[in-house]
C-alpha atoms as a PDB file:
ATOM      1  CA  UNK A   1       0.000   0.000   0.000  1.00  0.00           C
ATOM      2  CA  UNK A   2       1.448   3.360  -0.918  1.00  0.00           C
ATOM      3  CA  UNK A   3      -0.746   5.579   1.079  1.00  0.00           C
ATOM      4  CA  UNK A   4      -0.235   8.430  -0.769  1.00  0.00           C
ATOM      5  CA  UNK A   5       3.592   8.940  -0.649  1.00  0.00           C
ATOM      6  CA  UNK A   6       5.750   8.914  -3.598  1.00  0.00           C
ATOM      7  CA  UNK A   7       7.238   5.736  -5.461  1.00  0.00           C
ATOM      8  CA  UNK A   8      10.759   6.521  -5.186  1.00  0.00           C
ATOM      9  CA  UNK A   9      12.680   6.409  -2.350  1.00  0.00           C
ATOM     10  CA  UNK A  10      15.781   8.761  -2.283  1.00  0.00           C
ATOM     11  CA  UNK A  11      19.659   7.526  -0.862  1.00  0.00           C
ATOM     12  CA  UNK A  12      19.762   9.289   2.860  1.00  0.00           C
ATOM     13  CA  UNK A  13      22.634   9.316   5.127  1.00  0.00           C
ATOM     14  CA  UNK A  14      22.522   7.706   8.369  1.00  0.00           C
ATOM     15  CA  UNK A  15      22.575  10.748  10.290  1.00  0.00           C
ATOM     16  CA  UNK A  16      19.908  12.464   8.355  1.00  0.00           C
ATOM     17  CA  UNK A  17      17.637   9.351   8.793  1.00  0.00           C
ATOM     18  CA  UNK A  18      17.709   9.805  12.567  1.00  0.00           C
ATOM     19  CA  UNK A  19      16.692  13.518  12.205  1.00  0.00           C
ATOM     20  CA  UNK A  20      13.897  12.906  10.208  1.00  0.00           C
ATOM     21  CA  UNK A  21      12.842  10.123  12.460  1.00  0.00           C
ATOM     22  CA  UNK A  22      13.505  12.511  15.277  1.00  0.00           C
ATOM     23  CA  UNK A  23      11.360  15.401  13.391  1.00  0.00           C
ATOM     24  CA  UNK A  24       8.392  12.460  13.024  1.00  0.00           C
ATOM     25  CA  UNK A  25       8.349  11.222  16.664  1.00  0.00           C
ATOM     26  CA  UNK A  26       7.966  14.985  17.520  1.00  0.00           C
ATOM     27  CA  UNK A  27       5.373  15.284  14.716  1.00  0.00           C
ATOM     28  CA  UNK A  28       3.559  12.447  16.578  1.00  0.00           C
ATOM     29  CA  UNK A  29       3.804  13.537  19.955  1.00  0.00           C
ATOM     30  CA  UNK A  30       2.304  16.890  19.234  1.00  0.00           C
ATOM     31  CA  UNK A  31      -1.023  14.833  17.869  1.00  0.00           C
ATOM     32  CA  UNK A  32      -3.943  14.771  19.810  1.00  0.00           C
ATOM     33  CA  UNK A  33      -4.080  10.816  21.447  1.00  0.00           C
ATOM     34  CA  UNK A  34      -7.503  10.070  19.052  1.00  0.00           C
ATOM     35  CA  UNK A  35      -5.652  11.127  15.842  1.00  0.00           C
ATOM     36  CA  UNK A  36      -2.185   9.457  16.846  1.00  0.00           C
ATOM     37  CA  UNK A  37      -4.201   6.251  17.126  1.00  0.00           C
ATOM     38  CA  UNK A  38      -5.548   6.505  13.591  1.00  0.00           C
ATOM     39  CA  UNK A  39      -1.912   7.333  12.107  1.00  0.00           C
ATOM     40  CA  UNK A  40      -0.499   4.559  14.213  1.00  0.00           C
ATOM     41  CA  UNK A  41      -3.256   1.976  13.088  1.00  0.00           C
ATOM     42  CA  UNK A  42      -3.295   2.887   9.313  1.00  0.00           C
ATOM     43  CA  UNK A  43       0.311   3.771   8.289  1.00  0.00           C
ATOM     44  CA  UNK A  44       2.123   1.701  11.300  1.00  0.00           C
ATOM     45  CA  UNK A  45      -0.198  -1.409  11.254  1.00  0.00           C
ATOM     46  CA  UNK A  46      -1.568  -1.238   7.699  1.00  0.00           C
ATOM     47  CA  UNK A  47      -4.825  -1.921   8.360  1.00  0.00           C
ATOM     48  CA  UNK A  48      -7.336  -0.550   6.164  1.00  0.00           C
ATOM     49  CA  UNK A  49      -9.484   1.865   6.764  1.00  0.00           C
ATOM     50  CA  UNK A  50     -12.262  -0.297   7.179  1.00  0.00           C
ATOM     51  CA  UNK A  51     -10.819  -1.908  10.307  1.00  0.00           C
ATOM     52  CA  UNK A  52      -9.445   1.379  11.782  1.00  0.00           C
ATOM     53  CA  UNK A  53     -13.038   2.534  11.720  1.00  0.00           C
ATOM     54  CA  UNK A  54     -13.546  -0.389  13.543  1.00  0.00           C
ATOM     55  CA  UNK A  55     -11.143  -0.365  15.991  1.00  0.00           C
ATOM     56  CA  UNK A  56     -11.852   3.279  17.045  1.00  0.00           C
ATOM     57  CA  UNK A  57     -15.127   2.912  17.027  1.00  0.00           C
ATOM     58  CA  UNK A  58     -15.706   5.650  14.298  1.00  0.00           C
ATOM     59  CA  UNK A  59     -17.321   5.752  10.570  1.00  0.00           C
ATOM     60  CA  UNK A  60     -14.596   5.243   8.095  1.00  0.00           C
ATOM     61  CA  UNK A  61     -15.077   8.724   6.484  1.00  0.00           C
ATOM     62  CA  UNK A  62     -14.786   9.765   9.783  1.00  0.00           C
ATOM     63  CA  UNK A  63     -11.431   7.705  10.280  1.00  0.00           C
ATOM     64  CA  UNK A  64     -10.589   9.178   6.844  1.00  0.00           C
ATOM     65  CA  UNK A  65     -11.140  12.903   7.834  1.00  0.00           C
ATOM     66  CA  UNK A  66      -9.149  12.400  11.110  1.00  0.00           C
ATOM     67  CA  UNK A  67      -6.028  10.804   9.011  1.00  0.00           C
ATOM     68  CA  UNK A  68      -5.834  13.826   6.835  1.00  0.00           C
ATOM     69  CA  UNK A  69      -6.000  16.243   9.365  1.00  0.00           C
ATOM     70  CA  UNK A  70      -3.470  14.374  11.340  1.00  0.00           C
ATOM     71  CA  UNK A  71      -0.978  14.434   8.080  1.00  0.00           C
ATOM     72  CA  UNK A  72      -2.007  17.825   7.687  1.00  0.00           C
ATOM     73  CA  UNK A  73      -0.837  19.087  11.288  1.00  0.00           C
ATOM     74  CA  UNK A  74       2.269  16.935  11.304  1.00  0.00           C
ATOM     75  CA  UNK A  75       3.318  17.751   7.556  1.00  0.00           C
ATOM     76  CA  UNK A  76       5.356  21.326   8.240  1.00  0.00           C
ATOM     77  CA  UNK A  77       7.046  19.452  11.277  1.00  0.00           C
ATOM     78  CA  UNK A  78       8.494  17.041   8.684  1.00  0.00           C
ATOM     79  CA  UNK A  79      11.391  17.756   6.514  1.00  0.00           C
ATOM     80  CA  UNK A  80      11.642  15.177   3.494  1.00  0.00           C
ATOM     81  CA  UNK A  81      14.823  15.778   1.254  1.00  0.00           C
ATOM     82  CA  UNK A  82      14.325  14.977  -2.205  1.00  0.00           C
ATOM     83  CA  UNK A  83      16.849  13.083  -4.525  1.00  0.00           C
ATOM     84  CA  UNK A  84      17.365  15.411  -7.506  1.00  0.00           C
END
């Protein structure tokens, strides 16, 4: 599943894989608990959205609108270097 991100994957150094890892685990911690769970279940875990819906106890557009806003509020946290 690609959820969204792009197919290639650009050559990082080790060092600059641990700050973006860093800049991500901040990203998360700064989420609300409810919409940490739904980024934990459906890009962690892979479940579909069907079963996130379920686990959370939410409609699945629901789920859906809670995923993007949670990408949406960690995205300027995140810096992704592009291979050129």
């Amino acid at each position: 599943m690609s959820h969204g991100l792009p197919d290639t994957l650009s050559v990082i150094s080790g060092e600059e894989r641990v700050l973006q890892g860093t800049d991500l685990r901040n990203a998360m911690r700064r989420l609300p608990h409810d919409d940490r769970l739904v980024v934990v279940l459906y890009f962690y875990l892979d479940m579909p959205l069907p079963e996130v819906a379920a686990v959370v106890g939410g409609a699945v557009g629901a789920v859906r609108r809670r995923l993007y806003r949670a990408v949406r509020r960690m995205r300027p946290d995140i810096v992704i270097e592009e291979a050129i």
